[in-house]
N, C-alpha and C. Protein backbone atom coordinates (compact mmCIF):
# COMPACT_ATOMS: atom_id res chain seq x y z
N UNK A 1 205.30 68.54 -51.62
CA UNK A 1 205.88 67.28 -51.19
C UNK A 1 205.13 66.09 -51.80
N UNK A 2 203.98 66.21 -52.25
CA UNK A 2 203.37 65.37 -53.16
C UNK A 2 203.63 64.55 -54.75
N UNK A 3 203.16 63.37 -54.46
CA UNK A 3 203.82 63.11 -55.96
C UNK A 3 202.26 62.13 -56.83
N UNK A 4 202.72 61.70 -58.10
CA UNK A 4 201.59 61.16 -58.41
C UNK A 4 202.26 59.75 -58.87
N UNK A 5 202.25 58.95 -58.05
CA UNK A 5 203.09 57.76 -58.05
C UNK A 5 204.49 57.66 -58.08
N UNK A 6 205.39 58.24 -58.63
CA UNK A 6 206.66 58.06 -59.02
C UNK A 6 207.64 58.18 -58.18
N UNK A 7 207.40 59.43 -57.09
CA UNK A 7 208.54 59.69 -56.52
C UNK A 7 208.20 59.45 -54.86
N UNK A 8 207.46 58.05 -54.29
CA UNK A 8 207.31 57.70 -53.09
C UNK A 8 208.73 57.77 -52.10
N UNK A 9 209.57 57.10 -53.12
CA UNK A 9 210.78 56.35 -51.83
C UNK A 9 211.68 58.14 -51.84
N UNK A 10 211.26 59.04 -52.70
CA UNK A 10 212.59 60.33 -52.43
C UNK A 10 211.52 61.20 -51.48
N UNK A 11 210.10 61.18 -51.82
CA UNK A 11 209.49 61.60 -50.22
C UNK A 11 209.56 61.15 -49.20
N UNK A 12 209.56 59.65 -48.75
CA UNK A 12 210.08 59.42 -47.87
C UNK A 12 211.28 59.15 -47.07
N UNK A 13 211.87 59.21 -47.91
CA UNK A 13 213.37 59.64 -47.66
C UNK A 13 213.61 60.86 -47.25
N UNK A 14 213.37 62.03 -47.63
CA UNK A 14 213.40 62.89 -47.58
C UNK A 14 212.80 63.58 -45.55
N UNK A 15 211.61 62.68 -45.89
CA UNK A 15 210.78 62.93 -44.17
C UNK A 15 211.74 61.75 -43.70
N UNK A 16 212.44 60.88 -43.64
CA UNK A 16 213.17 60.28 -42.56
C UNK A 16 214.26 60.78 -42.26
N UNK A 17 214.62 62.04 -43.51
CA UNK A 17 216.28 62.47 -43.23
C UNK A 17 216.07 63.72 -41.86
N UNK A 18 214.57 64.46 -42.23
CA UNK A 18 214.36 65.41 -41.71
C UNK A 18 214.01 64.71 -40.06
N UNK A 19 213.77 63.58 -39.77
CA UNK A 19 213.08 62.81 -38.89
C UNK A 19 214.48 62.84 -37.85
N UNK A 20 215.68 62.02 -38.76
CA UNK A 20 217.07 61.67 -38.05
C UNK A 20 217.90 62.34 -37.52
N UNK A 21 217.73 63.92 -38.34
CA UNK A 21 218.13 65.00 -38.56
C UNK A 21 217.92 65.53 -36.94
N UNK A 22 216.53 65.74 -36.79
CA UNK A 22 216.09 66.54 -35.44
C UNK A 22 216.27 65.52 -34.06
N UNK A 23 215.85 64.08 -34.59
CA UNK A 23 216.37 63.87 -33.17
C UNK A 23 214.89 63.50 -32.56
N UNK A 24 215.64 63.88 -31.09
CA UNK A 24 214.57 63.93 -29.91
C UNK A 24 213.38 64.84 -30.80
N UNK A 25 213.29 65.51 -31.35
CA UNK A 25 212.76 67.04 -31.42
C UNK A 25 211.71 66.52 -32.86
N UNK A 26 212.31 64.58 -33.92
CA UNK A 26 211.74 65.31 -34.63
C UNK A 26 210.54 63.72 -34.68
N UNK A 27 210.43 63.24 -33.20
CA UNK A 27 209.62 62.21 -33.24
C UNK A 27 208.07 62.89 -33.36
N UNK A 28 207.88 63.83 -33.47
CA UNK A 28 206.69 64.08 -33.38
C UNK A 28 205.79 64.15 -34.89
N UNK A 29 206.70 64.17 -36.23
CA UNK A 29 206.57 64.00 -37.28
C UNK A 29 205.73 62.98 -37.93
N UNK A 30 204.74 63.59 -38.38
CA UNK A 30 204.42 62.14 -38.67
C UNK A 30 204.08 62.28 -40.29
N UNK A 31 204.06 61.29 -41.34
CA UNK A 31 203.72 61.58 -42.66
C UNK A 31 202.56 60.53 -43.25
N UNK A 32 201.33 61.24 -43.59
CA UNK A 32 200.04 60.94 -43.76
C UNK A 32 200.36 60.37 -45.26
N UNK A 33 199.56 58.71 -45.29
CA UNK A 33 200.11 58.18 -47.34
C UNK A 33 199.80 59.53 -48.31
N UNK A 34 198.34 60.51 -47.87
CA UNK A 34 198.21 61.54 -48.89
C UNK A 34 198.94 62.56 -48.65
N UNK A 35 200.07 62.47 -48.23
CA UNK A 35 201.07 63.51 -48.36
C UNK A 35 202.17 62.93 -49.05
N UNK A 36 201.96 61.58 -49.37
CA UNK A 36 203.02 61.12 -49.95
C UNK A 36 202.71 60.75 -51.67
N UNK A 37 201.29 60.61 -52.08
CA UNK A 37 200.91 60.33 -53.76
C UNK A 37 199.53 61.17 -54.20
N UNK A 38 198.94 61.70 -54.45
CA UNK A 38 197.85 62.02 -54.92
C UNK A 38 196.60 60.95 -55.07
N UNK A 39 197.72 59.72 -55.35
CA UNK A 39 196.98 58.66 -56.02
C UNK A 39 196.00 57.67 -55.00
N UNK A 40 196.83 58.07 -53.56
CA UNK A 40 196.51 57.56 -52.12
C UNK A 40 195.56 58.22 -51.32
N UNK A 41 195.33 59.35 -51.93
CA UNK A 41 193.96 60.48 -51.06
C UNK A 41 192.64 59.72 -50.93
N UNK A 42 192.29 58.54 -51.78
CA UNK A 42 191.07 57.84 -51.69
C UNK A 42 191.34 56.87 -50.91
N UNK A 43 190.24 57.30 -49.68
CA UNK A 43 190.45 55.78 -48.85
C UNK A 43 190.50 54.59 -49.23
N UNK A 44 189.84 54.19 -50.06
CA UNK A 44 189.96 52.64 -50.92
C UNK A 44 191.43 52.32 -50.86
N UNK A 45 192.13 52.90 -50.83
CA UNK A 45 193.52 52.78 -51.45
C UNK A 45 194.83 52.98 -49.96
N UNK A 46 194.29 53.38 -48.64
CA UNK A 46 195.02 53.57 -47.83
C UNK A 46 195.61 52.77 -47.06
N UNK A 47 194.71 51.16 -47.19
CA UNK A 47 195.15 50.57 -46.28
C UNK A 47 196.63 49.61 -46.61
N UNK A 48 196.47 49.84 -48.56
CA UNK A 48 197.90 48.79 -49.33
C UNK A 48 198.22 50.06 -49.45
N UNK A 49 198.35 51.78 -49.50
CA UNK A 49 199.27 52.15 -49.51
C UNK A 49 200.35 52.30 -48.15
N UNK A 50 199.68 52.35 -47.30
CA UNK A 50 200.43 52.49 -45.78
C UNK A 50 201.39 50.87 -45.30
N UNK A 51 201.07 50.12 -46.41
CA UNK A 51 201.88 48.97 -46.03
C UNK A 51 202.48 48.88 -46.81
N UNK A 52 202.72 49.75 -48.04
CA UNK A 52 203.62 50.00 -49.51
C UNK A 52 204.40 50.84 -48.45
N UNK A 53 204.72 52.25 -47.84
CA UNK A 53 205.14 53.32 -48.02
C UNK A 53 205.94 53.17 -46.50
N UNK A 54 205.06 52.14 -45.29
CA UNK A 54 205.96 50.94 -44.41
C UNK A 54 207.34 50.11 -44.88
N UNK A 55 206.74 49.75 -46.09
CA UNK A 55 207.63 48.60 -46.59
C UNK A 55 209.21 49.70 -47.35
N UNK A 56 208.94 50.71 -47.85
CA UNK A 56 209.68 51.76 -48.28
C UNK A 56 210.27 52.07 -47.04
N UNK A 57 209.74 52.79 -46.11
CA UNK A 57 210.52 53.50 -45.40
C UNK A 57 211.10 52.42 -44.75
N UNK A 58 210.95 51.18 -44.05
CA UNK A 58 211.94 50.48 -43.67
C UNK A 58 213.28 49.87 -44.41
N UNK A 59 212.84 49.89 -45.75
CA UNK A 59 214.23 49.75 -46.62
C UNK A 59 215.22 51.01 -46.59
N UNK A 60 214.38 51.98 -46.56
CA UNK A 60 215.30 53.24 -46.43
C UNK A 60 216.07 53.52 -44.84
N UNK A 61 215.40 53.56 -43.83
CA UNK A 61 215.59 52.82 -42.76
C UNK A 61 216.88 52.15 -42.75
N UNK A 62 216.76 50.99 -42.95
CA UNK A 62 218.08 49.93 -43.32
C UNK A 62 219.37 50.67 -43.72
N UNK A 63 218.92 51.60 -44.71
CA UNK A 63 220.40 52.62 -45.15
C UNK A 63 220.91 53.26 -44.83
N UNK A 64 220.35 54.02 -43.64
CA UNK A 64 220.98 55.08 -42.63
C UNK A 64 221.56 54.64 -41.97
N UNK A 65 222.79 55.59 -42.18
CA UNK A 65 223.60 55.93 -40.93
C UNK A 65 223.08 56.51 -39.94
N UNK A 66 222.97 56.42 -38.45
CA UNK A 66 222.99 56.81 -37.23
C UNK A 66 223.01 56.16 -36.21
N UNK A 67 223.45 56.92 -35.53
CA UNK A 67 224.03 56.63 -33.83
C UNK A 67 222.86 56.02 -33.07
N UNK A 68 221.47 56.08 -33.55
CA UNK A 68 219.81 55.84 -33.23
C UNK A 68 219.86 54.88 -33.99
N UNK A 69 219.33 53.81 -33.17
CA UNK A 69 218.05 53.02 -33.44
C UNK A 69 217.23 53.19 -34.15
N UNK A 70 216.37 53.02 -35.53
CA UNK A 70 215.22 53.82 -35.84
C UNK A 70 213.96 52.52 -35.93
N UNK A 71 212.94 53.09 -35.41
CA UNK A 71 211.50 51.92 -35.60
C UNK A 71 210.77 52.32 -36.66
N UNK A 72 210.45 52.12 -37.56
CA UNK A 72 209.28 52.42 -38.77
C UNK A 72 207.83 51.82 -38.58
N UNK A 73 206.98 52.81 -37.58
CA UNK A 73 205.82 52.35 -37.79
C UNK A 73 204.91 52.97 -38.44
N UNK A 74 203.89 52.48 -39.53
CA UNK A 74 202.51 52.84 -39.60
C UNK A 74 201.24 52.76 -38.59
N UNK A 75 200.60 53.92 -38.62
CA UNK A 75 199.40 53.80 -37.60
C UNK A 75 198.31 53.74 -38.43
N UNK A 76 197.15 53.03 -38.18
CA UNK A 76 195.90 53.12 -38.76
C UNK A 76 194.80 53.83 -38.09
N UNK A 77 194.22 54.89 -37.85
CA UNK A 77 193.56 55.21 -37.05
C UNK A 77 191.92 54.88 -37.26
N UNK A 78 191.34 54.62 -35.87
CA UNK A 78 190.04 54.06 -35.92
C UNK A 78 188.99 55.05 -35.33
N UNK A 79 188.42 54.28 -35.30
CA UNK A 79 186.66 55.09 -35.09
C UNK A 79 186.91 54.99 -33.59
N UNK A 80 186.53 56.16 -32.92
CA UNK A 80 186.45 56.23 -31.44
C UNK A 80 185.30 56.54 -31.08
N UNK A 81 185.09 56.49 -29.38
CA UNK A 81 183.60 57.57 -28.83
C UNK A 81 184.35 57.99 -27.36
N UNK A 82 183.85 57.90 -26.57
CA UNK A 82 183.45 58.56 -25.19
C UNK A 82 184.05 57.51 -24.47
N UNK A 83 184.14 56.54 -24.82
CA UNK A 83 184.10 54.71 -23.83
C UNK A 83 184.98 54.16 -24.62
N UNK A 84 185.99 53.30 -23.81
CA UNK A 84 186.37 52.36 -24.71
C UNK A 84 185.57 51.26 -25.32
N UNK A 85 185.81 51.14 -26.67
CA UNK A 85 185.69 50.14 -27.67
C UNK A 85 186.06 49.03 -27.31
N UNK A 86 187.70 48.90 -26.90
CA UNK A 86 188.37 47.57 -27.47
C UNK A 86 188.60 47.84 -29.10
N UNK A 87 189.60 46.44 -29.26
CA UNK A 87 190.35 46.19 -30.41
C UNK A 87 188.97 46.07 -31.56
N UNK A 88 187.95 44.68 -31.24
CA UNK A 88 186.78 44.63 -31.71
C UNK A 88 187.23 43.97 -33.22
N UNK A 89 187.72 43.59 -33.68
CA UNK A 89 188.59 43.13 -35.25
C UNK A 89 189.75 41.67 -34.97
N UNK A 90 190.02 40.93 -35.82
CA UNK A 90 190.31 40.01 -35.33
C UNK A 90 191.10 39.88 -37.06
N UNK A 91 191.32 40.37 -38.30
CA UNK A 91 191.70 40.41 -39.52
C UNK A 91 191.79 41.56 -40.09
N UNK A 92 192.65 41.61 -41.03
CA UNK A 92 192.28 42.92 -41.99
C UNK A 92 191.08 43.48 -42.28
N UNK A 93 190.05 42.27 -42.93
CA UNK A 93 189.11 42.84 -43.09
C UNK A 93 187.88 43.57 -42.28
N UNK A 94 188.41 43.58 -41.05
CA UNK A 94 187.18 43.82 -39.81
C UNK A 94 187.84 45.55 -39.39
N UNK A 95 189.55 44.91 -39.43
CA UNK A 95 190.30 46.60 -38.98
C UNK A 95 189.32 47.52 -40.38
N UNK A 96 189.57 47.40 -41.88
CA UNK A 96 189.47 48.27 -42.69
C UNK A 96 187.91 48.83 -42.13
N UNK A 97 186.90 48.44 -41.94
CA UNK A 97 185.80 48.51 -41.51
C UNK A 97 185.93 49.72 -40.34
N UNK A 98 186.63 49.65 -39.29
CA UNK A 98 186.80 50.79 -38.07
C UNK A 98 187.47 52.05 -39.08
N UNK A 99 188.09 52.14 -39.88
CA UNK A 99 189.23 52.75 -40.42
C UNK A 99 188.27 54.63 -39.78
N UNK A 100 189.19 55.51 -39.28
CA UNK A 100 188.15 56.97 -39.41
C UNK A 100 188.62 57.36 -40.50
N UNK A 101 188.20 58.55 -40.21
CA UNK A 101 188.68 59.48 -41.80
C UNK A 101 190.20 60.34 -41.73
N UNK A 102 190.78 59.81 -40.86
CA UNK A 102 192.37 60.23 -40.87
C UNK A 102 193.24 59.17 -41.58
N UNK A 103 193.27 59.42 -42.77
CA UNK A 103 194.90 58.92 -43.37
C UNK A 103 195.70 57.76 -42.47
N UNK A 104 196.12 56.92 -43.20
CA UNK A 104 197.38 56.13 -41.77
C UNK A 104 198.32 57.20 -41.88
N UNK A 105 199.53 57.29 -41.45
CA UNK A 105 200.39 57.59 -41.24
C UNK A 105 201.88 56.90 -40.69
N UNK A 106 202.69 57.26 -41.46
CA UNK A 106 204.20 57.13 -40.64
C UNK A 106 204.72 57.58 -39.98
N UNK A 107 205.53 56.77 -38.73
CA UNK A 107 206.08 57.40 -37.32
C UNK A 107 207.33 56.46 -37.70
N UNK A 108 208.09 58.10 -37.14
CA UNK A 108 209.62 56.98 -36.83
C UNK A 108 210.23 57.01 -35.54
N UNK A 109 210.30 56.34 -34.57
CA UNK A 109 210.54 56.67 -33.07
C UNK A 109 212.28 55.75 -32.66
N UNK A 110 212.58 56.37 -32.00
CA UNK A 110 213.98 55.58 -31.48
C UNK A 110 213.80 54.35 -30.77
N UNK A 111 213.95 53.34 -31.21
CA UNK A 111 213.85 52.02 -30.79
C UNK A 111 214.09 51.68 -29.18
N UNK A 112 213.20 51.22 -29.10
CA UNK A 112 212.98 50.95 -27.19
C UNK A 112 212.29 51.87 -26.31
N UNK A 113 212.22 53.27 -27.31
CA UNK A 113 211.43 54.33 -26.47
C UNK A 113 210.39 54.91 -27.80
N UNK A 114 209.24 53.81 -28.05
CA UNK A 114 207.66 53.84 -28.72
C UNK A 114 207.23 54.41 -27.61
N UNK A 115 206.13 55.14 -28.40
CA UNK A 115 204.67 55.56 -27.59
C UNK A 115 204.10 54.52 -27.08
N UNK A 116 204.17 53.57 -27.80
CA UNK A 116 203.27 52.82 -27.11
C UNK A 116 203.53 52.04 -25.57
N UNK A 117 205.24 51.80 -25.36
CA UNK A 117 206.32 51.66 -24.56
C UNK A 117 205.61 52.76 -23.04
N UNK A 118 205.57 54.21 -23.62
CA UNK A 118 205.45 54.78 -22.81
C UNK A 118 204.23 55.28 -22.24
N UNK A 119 202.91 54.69 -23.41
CA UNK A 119 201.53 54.80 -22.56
C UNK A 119 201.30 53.81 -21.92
N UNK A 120 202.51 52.42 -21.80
CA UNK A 120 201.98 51.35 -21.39
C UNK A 120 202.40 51.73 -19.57
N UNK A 121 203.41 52.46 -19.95
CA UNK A 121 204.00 52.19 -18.89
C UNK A 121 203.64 53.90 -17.49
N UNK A 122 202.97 54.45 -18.63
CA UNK A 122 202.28 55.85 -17.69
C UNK A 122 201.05 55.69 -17.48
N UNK A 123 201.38 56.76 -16.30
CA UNK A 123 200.15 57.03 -15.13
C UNK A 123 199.81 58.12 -15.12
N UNK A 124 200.28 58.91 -16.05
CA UNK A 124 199.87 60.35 -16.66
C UNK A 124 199.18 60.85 -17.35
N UNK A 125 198.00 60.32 -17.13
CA UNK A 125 196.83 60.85 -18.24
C UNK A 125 196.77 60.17 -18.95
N UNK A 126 196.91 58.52 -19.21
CA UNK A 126 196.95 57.32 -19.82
C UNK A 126 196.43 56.29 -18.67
N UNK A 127 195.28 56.56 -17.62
CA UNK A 127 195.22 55.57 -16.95
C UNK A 127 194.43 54.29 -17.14
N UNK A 128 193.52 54.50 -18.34
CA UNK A 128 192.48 54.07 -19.05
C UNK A 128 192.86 53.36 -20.46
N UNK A 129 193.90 53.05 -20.02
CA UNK A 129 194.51 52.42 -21.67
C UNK A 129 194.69 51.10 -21.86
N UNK A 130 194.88 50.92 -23.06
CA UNK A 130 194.81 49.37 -23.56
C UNK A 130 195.74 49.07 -24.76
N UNK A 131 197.27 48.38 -24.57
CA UNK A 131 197.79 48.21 -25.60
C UNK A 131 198.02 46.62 -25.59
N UNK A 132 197.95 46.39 -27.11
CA UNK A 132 197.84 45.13 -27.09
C UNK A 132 199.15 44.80 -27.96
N UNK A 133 199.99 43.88 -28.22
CA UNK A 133 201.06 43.40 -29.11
C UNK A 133 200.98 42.10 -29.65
N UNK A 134 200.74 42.70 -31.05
CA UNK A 134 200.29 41.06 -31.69
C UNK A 134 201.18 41.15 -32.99
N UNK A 135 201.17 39.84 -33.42
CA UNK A 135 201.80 39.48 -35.20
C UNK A 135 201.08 40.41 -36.52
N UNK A 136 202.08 41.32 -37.20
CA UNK A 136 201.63 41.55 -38.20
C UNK A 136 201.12 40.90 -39.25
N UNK A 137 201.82 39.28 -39.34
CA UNK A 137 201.17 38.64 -40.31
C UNK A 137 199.79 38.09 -40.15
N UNK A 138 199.45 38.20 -38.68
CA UNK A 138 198.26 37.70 -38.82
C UNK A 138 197.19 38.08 -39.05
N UNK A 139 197.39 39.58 -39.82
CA UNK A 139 196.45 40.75 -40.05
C UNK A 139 196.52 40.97 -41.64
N UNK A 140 198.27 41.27 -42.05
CA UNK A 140 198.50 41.72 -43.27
C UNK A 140 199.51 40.50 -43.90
N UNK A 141 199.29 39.42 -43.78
CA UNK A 141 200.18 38.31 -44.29
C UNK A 141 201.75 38.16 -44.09
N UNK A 142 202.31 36.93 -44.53
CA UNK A 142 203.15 36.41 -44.66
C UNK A 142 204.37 37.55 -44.61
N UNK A 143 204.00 38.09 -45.59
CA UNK A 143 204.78 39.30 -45.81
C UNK A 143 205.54 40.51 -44.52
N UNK A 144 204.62 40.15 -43.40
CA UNK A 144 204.48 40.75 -42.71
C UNK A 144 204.62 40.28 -41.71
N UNK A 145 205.16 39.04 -41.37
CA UNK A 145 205.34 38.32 -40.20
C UNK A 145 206.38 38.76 -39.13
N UNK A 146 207.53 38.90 -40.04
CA UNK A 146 208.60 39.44 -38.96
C UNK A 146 208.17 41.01 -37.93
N UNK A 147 206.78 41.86 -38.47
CA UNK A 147 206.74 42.64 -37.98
C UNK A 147 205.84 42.32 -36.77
N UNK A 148 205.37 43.28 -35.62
CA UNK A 148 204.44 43.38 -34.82
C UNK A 148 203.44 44.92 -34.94
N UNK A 149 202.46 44.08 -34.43
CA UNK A 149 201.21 45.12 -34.48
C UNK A 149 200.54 45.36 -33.32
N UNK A 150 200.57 47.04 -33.15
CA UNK A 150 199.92 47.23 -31.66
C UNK A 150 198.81 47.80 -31.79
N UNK A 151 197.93 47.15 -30.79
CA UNK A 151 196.89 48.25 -30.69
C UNK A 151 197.04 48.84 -29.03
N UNK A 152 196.47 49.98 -29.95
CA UNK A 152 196.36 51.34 -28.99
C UNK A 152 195.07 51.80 -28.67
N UNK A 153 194.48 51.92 -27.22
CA UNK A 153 193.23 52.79 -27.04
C UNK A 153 193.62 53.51 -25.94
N UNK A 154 193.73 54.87 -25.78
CA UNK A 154 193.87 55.43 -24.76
C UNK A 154 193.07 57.02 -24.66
N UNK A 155 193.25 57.19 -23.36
CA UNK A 155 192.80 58.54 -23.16
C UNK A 155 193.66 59.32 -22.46
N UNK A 156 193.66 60.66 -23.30
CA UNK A 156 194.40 62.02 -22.37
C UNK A 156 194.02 62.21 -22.02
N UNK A 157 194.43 63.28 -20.87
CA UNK A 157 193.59 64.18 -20.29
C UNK A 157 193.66 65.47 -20.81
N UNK A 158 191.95 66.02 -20.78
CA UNK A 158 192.07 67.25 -22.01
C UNK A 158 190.95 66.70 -22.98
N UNK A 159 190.99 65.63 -23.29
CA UNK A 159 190.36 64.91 -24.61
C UNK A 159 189.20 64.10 -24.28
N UNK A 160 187.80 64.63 -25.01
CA UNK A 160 187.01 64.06 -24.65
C UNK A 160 186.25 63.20 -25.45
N UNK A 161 186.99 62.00 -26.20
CA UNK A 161 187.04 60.83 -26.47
C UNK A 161 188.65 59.95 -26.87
N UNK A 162 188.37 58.48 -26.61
CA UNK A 162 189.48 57.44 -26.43
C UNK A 162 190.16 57.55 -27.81
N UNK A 163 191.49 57.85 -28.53
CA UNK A 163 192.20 57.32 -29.61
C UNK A 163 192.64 56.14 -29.47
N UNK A 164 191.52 55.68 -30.84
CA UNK A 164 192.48 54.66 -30.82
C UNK A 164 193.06 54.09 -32.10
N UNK A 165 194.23 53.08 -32.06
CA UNK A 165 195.29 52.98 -33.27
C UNK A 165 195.95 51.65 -33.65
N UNK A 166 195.93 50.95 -34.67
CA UNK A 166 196.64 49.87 -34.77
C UNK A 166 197.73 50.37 -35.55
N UNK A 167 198.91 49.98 -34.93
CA UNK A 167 200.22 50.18 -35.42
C UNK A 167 200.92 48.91 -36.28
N UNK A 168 201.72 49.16 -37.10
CA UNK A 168 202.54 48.09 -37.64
C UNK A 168 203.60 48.74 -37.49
N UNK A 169 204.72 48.23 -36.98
CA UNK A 169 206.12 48.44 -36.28
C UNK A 169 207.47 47.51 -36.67
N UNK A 170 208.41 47.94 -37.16
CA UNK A 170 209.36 47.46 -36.95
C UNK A 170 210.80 48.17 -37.68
């Protein structure tokens, strides 16, 4: 499923058809930028590819047919411990700094029913959580204004440290 630059928008196309395809069944999908270029496996390079491969899948997005709603978010995942953190970043350049060693990734969820919707709103092993909803542009520019950005810190139960995640959504 890998490519070495060229064929981004027919991989992701490809994971949104399989995404639309399943449904309920296929939100759990998610596609990491180094599953999508070779060229993206170096972190240096993850934080403009996940807002390249955002910016793709929401154009592709746009073209589908379905009966669904679809949301195109990227997640960035951060450095966790035992305790919540907090957001702790206030720009791009402070998020790239938390970045862990997991890939961003793409999520495509049915509009109005996000994760983040539903850790805000559970008492199920999410009692310890923290989502925040802010402007994408005020992180990743102009470019990015019409979108929103969440952060996520929460804890399961089972898991013995907080995930946490800034999302770009829309």
């Amino acid at each position: 499923m890998m490519s070495c630059g060229s064929n981004r928008d027919e991989i992701i196309q490809s994971w949104i058809n399989t995404v639309v395809q399943e449904g309920e069944r296929g939100r759990g999908h998610e596609l990491h930028v180094d599953q999508i270029d070779r060229l993206w496996e170096l972190e240096s390079t993850w934080v403009s590819a996940a807002l390249e491969s955002f910016d793709i899948a929401c154009r592709i997005r746009d073209g589908i047919r379905s009966d669904t709603k679809w949301t195109v978010i990227v997640g960035f995942f951060l450095t966790s411990e035992s305790y919540p953190l907090g957001m702790g970043f206030h720009n791009r350049q402070e998020m790239e700094q938390v970045l862990s060693d997991i890939p961003p990734a793409l999520f495509l969820w049915p509009t109005g029913d996000e994760f983040w919707i539903r850790v805000g709103a559970s008492k199920n092993g999410a009692d310890n959580s923290t989502v925040k909803i802010l402007n994408a542009g005020d992180f990743f520019g102009a470019k990015h204004e019409m979108f929103k950005s969440i952060f996520l810190e929460t804890i399961w139960s089972g898991r013995e440290d907080y995930l946490r995640v800034f999302y770009v959504a829309g």
